[in-house]
Each structure stands twice: as C-alpha cells, then as structure tokens.
C-alpha atoms as a PDB file:
ATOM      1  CA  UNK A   1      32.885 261.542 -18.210  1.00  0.00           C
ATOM      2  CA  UNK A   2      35.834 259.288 -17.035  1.00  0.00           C
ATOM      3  CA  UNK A   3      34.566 255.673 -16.639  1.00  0.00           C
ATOM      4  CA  UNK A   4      34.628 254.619 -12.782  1.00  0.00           C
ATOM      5  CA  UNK A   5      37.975 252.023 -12.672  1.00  0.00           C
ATOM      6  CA  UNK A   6      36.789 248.230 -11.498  1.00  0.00           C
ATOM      7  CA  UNK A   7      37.579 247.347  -8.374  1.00  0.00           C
ATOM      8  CA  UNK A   8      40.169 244.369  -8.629  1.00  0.00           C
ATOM      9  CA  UNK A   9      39.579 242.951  -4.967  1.00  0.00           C
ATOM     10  CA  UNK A  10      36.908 240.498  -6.070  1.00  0.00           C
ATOM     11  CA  UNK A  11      39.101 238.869  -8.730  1.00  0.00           C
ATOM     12  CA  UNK A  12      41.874 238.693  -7.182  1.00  0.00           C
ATOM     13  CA  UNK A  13      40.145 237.235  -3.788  1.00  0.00           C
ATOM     14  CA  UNK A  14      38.285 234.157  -6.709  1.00  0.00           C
ATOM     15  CA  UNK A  15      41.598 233.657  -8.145  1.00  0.00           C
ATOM     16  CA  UNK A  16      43.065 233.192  -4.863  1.00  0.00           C
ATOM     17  CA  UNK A  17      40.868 230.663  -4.012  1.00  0.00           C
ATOM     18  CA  UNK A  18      40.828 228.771  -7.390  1.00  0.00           C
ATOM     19  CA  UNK A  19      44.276 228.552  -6.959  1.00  0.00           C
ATOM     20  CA  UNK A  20      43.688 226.869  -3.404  1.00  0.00           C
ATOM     21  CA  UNK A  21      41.056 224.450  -4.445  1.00  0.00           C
ATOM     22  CA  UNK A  22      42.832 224.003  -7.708  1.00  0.00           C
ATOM     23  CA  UNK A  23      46.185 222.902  -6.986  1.00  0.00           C
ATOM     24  CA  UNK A  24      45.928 220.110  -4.787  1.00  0.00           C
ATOM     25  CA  UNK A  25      43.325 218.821  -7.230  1.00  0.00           C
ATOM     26  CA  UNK A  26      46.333 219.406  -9.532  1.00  0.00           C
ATOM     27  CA  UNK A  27      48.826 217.657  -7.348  1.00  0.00           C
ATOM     28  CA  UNK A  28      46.644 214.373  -7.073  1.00  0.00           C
ATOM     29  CA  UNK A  29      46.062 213.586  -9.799  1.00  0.00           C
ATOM     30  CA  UNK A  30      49.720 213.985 -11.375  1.00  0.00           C
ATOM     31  CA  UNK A  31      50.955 212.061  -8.128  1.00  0.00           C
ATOM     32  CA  UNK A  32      49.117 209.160  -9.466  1.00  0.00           C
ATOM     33  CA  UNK A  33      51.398 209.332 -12.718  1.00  0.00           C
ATOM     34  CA  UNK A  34      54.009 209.217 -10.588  1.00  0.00           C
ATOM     35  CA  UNK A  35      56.748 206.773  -8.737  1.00  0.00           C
ATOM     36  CA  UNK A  36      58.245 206.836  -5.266  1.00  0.00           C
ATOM     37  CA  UNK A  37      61.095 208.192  -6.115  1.00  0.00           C
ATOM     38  CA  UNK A  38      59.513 211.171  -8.887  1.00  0.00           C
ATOM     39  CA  UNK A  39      57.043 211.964  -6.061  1.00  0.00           C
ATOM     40  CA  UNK A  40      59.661 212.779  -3.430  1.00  0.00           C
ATOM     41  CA  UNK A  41      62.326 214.292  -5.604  1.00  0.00           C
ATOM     42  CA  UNK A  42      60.668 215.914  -8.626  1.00  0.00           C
ATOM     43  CA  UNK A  43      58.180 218.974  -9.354  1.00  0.00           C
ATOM     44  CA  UNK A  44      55.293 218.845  -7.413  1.00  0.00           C
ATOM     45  CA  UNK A  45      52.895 219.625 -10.328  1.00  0.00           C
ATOM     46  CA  UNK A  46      55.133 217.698 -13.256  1.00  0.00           C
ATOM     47  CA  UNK A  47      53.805 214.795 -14.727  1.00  0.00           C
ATOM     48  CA  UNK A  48      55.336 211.243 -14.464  1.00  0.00           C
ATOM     49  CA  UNK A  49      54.621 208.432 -16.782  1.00  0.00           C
ATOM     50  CA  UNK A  50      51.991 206.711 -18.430  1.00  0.00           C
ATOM     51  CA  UNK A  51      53.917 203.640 -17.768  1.00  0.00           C
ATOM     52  CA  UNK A  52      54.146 204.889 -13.921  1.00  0.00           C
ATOM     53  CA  UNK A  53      50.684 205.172 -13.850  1.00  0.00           C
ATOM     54  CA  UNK A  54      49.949 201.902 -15.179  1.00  0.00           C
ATOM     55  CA  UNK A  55      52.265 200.011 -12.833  1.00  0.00           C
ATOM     56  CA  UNK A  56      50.469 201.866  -9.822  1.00  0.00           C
ATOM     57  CA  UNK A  57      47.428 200.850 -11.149  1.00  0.00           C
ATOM     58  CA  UNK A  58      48.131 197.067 -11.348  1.00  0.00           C
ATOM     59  CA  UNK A  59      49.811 197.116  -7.823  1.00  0.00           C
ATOM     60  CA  UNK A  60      46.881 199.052  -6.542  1.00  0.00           C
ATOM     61  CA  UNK A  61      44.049 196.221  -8.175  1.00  0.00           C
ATOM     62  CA  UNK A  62      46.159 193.529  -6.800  1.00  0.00           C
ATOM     63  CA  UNK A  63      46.544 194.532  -3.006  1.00  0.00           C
ATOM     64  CA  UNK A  64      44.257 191.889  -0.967  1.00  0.00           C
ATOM     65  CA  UNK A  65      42.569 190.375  -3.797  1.00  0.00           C
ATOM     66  CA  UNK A  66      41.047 193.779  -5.515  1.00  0.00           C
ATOM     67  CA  UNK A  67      40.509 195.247  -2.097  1.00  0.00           C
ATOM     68  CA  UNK A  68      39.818 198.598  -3.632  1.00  0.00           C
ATOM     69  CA  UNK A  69      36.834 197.995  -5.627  1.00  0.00           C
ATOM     70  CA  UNK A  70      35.165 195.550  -2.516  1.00  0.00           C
ATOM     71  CA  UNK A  71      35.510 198.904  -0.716  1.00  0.00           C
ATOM     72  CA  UNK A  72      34.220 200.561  -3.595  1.00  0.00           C
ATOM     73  CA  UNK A  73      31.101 198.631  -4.092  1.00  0.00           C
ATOM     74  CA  UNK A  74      30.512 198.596  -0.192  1.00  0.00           C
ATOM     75  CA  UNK A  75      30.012 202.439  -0.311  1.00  0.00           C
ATOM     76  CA  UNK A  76      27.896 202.128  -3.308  1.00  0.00           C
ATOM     77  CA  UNK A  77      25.735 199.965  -1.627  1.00  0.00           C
ATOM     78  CA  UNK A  78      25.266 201.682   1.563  1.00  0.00           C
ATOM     79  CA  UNK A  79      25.204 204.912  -0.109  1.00  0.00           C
ATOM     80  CA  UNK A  80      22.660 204.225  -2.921  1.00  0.00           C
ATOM     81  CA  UNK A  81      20.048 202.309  -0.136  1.00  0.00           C
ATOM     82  CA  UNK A  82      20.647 204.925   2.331  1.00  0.00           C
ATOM     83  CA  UNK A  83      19.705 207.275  -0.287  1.00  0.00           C
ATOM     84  CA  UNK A  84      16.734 205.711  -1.118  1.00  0.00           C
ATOM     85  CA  UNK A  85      15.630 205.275   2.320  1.00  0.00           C
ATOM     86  CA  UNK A  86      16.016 209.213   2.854  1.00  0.00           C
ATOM     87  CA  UNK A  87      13.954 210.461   0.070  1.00  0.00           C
ATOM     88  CA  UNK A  88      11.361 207.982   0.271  1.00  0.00           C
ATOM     89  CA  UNK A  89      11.168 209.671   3.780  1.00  0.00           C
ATOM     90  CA  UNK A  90      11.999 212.930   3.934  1.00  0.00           C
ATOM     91  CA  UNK A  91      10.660 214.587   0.424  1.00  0.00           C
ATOM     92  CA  UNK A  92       7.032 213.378   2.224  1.00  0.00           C
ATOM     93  CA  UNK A  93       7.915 214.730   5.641  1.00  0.00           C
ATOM     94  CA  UNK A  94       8.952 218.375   4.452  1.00  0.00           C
ATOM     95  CA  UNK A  95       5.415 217.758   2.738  1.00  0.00           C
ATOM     96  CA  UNK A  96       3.293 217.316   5.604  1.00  0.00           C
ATOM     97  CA  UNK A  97       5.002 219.979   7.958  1.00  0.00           C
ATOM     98  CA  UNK A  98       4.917 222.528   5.398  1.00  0.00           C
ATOM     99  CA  UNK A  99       1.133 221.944   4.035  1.00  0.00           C
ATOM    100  CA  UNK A 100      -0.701 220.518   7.306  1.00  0.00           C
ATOM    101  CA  UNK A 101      -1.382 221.904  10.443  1.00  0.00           C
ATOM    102  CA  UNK A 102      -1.185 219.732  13.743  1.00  0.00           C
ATOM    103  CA  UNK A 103      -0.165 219.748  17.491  1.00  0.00           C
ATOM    104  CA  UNK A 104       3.357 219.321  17.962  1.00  0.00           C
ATOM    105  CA  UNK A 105       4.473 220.860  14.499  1.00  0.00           C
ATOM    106  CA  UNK A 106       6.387 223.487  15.869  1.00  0.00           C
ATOM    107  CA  UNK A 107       8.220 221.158  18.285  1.00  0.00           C
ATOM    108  CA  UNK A 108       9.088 218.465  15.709  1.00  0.00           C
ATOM    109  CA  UNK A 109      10.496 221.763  13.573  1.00  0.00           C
ATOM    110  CA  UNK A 110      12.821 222.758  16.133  1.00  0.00           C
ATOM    111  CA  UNK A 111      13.779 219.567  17.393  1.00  0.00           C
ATOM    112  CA  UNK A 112      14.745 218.709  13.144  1.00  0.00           C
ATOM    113  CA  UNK A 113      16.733 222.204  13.599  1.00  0.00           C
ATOM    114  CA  UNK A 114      18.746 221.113  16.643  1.00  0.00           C
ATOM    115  CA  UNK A 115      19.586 217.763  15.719  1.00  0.00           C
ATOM    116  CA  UNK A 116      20.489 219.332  12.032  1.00  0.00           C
ATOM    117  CA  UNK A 117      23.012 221.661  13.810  1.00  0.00           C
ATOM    118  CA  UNK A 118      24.405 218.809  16.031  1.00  0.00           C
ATOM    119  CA  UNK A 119      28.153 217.053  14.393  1.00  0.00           C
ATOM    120  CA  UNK A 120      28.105 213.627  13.793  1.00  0.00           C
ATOM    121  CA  UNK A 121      30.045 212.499  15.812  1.00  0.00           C
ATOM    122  CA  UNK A 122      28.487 213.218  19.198  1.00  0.00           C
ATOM    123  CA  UNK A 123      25.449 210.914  17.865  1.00  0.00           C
ATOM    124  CA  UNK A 124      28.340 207.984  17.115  1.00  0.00           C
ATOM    125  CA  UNK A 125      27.766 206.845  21.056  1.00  0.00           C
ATOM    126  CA  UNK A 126      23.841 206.850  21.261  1.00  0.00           C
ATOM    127  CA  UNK A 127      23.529 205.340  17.801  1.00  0.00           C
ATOM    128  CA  UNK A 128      26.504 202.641  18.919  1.00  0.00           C
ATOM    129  CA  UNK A 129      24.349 201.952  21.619  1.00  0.00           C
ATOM    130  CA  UNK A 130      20.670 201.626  19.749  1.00  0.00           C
ATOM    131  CA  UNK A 131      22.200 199.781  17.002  1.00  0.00           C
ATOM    132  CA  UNK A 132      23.968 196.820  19.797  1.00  0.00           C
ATOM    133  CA  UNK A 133      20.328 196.867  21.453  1.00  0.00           C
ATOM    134  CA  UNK A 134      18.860 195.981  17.794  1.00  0.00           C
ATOM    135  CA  UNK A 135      21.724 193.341  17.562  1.00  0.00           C
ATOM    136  CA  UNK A 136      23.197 195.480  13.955  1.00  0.00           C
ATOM    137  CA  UNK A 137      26.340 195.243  14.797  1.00  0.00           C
ATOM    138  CA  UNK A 138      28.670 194.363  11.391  1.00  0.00           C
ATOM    139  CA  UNK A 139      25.533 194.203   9.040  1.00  0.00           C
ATOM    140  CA  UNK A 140      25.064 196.291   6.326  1.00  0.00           C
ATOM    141  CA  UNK A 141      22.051 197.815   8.543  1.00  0.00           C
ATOM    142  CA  UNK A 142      24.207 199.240  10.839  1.00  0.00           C
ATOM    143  CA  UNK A 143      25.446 201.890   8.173  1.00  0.00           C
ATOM    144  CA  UNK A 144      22.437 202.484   6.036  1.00  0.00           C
ATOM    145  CA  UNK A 145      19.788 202.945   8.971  1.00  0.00           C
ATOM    146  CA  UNK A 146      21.801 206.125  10.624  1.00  0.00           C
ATOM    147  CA  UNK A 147      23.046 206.956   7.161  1.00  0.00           C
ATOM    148  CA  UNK A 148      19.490 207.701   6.317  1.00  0.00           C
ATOM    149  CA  UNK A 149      18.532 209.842   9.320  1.00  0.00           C
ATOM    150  CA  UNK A 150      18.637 213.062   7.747  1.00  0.00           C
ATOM    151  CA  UNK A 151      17.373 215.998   9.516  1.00  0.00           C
ATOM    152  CA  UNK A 152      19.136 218.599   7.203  1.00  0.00           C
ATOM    153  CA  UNK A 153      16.754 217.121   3.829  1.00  0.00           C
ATOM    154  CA  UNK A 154      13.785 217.525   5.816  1.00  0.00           C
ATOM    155  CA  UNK A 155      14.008 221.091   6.574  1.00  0.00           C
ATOM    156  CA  UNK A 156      14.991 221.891   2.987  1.00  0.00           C
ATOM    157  CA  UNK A 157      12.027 219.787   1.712  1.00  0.00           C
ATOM    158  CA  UNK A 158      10.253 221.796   4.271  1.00  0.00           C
ATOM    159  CA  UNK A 159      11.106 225.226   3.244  1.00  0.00           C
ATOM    160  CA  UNK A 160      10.710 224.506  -0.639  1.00  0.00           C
ATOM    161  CA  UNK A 161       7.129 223.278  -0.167  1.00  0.00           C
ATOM    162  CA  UNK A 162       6.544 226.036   2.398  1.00  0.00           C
ATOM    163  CA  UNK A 163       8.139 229.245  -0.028  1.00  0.00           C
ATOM    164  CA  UNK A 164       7.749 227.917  -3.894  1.00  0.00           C
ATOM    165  CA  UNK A 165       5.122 225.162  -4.512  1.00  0.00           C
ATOM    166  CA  UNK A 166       2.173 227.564  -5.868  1.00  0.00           C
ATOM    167  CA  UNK A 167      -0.390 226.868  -3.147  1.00  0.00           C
ATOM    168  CA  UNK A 168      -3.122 227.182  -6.145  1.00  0.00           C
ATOM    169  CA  UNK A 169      -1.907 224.245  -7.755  1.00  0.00           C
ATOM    170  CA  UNK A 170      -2.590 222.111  -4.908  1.00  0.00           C
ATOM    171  CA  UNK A 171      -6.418 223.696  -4.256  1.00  0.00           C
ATOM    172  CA  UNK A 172      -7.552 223.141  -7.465  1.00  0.00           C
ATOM    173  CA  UNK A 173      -6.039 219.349  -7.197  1.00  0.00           C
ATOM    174  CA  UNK A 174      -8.240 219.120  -3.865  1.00  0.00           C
ATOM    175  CA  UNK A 175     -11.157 220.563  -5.801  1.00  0.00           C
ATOM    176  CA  UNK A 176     -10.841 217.592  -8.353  1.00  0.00           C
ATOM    177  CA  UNK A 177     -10.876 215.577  -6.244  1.00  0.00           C
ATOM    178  CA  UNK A 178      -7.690 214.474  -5.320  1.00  0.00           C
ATOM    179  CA  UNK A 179      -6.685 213.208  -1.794  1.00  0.00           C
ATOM    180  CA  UNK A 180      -3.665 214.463  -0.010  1.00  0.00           C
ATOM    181  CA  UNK A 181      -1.417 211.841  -1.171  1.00  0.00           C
ATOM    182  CA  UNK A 182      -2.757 212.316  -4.746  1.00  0.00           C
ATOM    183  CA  UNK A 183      -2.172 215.942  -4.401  1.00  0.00           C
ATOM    184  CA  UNK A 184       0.931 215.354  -3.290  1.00  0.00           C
ATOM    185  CA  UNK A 185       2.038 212.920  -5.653  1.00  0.00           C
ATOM    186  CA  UNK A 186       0.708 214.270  -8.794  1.00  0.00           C
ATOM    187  CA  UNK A 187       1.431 218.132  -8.490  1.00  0.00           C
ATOM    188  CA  UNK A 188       4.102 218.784  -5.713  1.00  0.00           C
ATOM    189  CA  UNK A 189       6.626 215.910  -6.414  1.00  0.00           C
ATOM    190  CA  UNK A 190       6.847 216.438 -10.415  1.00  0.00           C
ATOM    191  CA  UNK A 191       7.412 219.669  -9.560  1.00  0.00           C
ATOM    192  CA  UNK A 192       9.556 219.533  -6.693  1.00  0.00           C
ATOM    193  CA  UNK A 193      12.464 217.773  -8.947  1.00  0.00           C
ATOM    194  CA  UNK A 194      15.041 220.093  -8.120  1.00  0.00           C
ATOM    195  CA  UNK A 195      14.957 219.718  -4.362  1.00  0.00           C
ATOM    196  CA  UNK A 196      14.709 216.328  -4.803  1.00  0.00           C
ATOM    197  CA  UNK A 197      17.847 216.522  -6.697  1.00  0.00           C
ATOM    198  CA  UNK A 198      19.478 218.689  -4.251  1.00  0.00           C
ATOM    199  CA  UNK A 199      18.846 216.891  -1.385  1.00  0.00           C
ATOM    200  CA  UNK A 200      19.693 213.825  -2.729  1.00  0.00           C
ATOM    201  CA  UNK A 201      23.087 214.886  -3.936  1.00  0.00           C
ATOM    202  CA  UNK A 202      23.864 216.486  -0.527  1.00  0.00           C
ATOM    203  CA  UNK A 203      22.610 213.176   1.444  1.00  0.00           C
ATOM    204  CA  UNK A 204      24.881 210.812  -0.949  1.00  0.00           C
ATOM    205  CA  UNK A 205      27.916 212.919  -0.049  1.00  0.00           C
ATOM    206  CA  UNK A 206      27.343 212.706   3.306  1.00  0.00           C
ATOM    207  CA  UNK A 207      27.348 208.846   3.174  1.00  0.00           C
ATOM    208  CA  UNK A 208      29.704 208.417   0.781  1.00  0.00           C
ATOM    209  CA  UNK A 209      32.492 210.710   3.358  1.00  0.00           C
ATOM    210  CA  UNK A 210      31.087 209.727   6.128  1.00  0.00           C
ATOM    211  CA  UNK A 211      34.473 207.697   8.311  1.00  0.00           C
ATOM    212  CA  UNK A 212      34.125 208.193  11.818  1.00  0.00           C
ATOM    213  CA  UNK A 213      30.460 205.867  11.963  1.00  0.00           C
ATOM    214  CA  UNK A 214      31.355 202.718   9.846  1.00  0.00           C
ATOM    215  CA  UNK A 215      35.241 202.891  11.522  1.00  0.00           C
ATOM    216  CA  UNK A 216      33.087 202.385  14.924  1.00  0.00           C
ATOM    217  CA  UNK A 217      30.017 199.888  13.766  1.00  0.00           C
ATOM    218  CA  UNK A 218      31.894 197.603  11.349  1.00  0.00           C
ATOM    219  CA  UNK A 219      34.333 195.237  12.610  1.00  0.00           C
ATOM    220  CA  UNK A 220      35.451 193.046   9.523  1.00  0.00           C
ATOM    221  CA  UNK A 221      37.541 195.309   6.857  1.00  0.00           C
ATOM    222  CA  UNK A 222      35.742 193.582   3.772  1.00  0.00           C
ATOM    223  CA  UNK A 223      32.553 195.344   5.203  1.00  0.00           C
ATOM    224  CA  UNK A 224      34.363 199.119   5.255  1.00  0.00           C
ATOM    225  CA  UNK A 225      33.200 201.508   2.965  1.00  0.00           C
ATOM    226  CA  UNK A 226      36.445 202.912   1.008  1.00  0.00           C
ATOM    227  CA  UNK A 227      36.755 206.385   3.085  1.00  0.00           C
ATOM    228  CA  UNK A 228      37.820 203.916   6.007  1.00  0.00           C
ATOM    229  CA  UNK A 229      40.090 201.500   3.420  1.00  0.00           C
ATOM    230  CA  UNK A 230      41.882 204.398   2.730  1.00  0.00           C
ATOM    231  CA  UNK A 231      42.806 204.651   6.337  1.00  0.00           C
ATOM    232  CA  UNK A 232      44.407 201.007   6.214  1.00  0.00           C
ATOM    233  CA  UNK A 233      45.661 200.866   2.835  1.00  0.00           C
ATOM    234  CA  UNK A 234      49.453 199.829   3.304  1.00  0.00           C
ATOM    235  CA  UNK A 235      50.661 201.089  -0.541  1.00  0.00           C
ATOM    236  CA  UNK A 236      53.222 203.600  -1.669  1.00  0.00           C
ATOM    237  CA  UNK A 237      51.767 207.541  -2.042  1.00  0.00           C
ATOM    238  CA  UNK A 238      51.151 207.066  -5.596  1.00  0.00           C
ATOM    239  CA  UNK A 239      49.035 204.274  -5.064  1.00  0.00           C
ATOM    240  CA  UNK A 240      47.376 205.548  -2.185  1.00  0.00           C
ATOM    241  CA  UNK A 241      46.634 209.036  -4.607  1.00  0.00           C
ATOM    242  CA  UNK A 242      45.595 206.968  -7.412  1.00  0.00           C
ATOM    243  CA  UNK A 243      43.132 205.032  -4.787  1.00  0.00           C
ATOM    244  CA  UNK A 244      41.479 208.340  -3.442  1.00  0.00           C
ATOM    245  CA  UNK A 245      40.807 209.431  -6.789  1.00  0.00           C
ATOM    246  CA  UNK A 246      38.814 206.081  -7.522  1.00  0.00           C
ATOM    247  CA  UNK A 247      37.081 207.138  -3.719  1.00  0.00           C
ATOM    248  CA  UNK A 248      36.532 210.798  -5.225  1.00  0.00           C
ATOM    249  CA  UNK A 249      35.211 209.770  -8.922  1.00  0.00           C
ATOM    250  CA  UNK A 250      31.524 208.812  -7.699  1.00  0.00           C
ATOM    251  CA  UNK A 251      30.639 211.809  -6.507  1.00  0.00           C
ATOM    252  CA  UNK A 252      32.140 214.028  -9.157  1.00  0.00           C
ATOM    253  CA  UNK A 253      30.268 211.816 -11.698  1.00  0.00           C
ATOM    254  CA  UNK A 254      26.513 212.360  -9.695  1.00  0.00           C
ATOM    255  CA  UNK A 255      27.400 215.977  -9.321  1.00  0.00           C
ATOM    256  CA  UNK A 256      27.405 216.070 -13.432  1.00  0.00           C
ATOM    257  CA  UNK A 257      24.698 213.899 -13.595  1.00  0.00           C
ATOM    258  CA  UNK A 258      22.744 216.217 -11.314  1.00  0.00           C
ATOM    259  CA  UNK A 259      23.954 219.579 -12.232  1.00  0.00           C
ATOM    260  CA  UNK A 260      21.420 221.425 -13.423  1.00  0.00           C
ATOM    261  CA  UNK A 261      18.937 220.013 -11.006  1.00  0.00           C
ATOM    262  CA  UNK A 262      21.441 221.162  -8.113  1.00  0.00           C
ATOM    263  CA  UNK A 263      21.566 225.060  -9.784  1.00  0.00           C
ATOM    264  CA  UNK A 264      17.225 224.940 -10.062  1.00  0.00           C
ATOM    265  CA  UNK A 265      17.231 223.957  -6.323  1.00  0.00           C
ATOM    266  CA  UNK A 266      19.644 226.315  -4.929  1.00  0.00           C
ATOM    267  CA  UNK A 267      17.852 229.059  -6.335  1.00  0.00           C
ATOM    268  CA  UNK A 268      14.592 227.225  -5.579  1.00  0.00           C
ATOM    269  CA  UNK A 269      12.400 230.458  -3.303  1.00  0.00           C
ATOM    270  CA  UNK A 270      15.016 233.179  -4.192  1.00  0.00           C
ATOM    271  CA  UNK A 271      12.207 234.999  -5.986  1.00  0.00           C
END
C-alpha cells in the first residue's frame, strides 16, 4: 500500500513566515554592527564591525548625559509598579466573578468585555481628562494608574478560575474551615501560577509598548518611557538600531524567564 505523500502547504506557509519575522530581527541587529556609510551601501544582512559596534555604542551612552538608560529605567519603573498594581487586582477580581454569585455580575462581565475590545487610544481623551481633574499631570502616576487598568487580565483570570480550578479543592477548604480569602489564598492562587504568569507577561508588554499615552500625559522628556525616546532620539540609524534593541531586550529576557509558565497558561482549560 503506497504511503499517502505529505502535504507541503503547511511548511512552506511556517517557513514563509519565519522568514518574515526572522529577517528583520536579522537586519537589526547586524545594523547595529554597522556604520553610516556600511548601512546604506552594503548587504543588508552582512555584518559590520566589532569596532563599529563599539563606537555606536559609546556615541549612543553619551547622547544627553546617558539619555538611553534614564529612558530605560523610566519604563522599568512604570512597568514593574503598574504590574504590580494589576495583579494585586485583577488575579482577585477574576476570583470573585468566577466563584461568587451577586447582582450586577453579568453586567460588570460585559462591561470588562467591551472595554477589553475597545483600542487604546480612544480612552487617551477621557483618561487625559480624569488624570488633569486628579492634578497627575507629569507624575509618575499619570502612567502607572491607566497602565494598570486591565480589563483583558480580568477576564482571563476569570475564565481560568471559572473552567480549571477543581471546584472540590475549594469545598473541602470551606469545610476546614477556611474563609473565602483563605480559600482563595491557600488553594486557588498556588495553583493558579500559570495564569498569573500569563497575565502578567501580557500586561508588562502592554506597558512597556505602550507610546501614544505617556507621549500625551508627560511633558518633560527625562520622564518618557524609552518607546517615546526613541521617537526623539536625534542619532545616526545604527545608533538608533542599537537603541531599540536595548528597548526590545526586557521583554525578551521576562519572556525566558516566564516561559514555561506562559506554555501551562495557554493551555490552561484546553482539557
């Protein structure tokens, strides 16, 4: 019985994409190896120098008195509180509305949907507006309150609790005794790690990106974030590459730090 041939359409549709995802990945970070000159008139994916690299990196820590790493250290800051602030928050909302019953559940679900679905930026005006009536203006307050509004960790703390927490683990807790909070914070948060992990990697992302809200509330540039540095950094390319993959090196170091947590809550209710 002749074997039935593979069907090549799925590999050849990943490697397209790899290749899309890959190679300006690729491009960055040779660019940063790179000088004016190589950049413009050389390969595109050759590398430059080690002493080309160095050069850029000494012109890059000396624009504005280390202006790179202030920015760099203002997005920690916000992002890191911000994050904080969220999962002390939502982890115990997606709680309640998935275990407890009371009037104006339903409501408070769909409202969490809409504003989930909504872009950013058409909350930039009311929160510009909230955050001036609260005098916030150019504090550090102004990016970390908003920054932790979010919606999209509650329903996912929602629908974990709701789906995978084994409800029997949480009656017997009752039956010992425990109270709500002690139910909740001796069986359901040990084992709701992975979502935990998952949302917090998703809502430090989100504030470490985020451009359009601090570019509108923060009106010194020693208080921006890096995203909106970038914007105003007056370097050559290979500078400005080397810079956005200082801005990109957080993340990819909590996404390694958080991998396998991020795979357990993906797949967190699929059974």
């Amino acid at each position: 019985m002749r074997r039935a041939s593979r069907n090549p359409l799925p590999a050849l549709v990943l490697a397209l994409f790899a290749v899309f995802f890959v190679l300006p990945v690729l491009w960055l970070v040779l660019a940063a190896t790179k000088t004016g000159d190589q950049l413009e008139y050389g390969s595109p994916l050759s590398f430059g120098s080690w002493h080309a690299l160095r050069a850029n990196w000494d012109a890059l820590t000396r624009y504005e008195g280390d202006a790179i790493f202030l920015w760099l250290r203002n997005s920690a800051l916000y992002s890191f509180l911000a994050l904080a602030i969220t999962l002390a928050v939502v982890i115990p909302a997606g709680y309640a509305l998935a275990m407890t019953e009371f009037r104006g559940r339903r409501a408070l679900l769909i409202a969490t949907l809409v504003v989930m679905v909504m872009p950013n930026t058409t909350l930039v005006v009311p929160l510009f507006l909230e955050i001036n009536a609260a005098h916030l203006i150019g504090s550090m307050w102004s990016i970390i309150l908003p920054y932790a509004f979010y919606p999209f960790g509650v329903y996912l703390a929602y629908i974990y609790f709701s789906t995978t927490l084994p409800k029997a683990l949480l009656e017997a807790a009752r039956l010992d005794g425990c109270s709500e909070f002690g139910t909740f914070r001796r069986v359901a948060l040990p084992l709701a790690a992975p979502i935990v992990a998952l949302i917090g990697f998703f809502s430090f992302v989100a504030n470490w990106t985020n451009y359009y809200l601090p570019y509108v509330l923060l009106p010194e540039s020693n208080q921006f974030p890096v995203q909106v540095g970038l914007g105003i950094l007056a370097v050559p390319r290979p500078e400005l590459a080397l810079a956005t993959l200082l801005a990109i090196t957080p993340v990819l170091v909590v996404f390694l730090f958080c991998q396998r947590f991020l795979v357990s809550g993906v797949l967190a209710g699929v059974n």
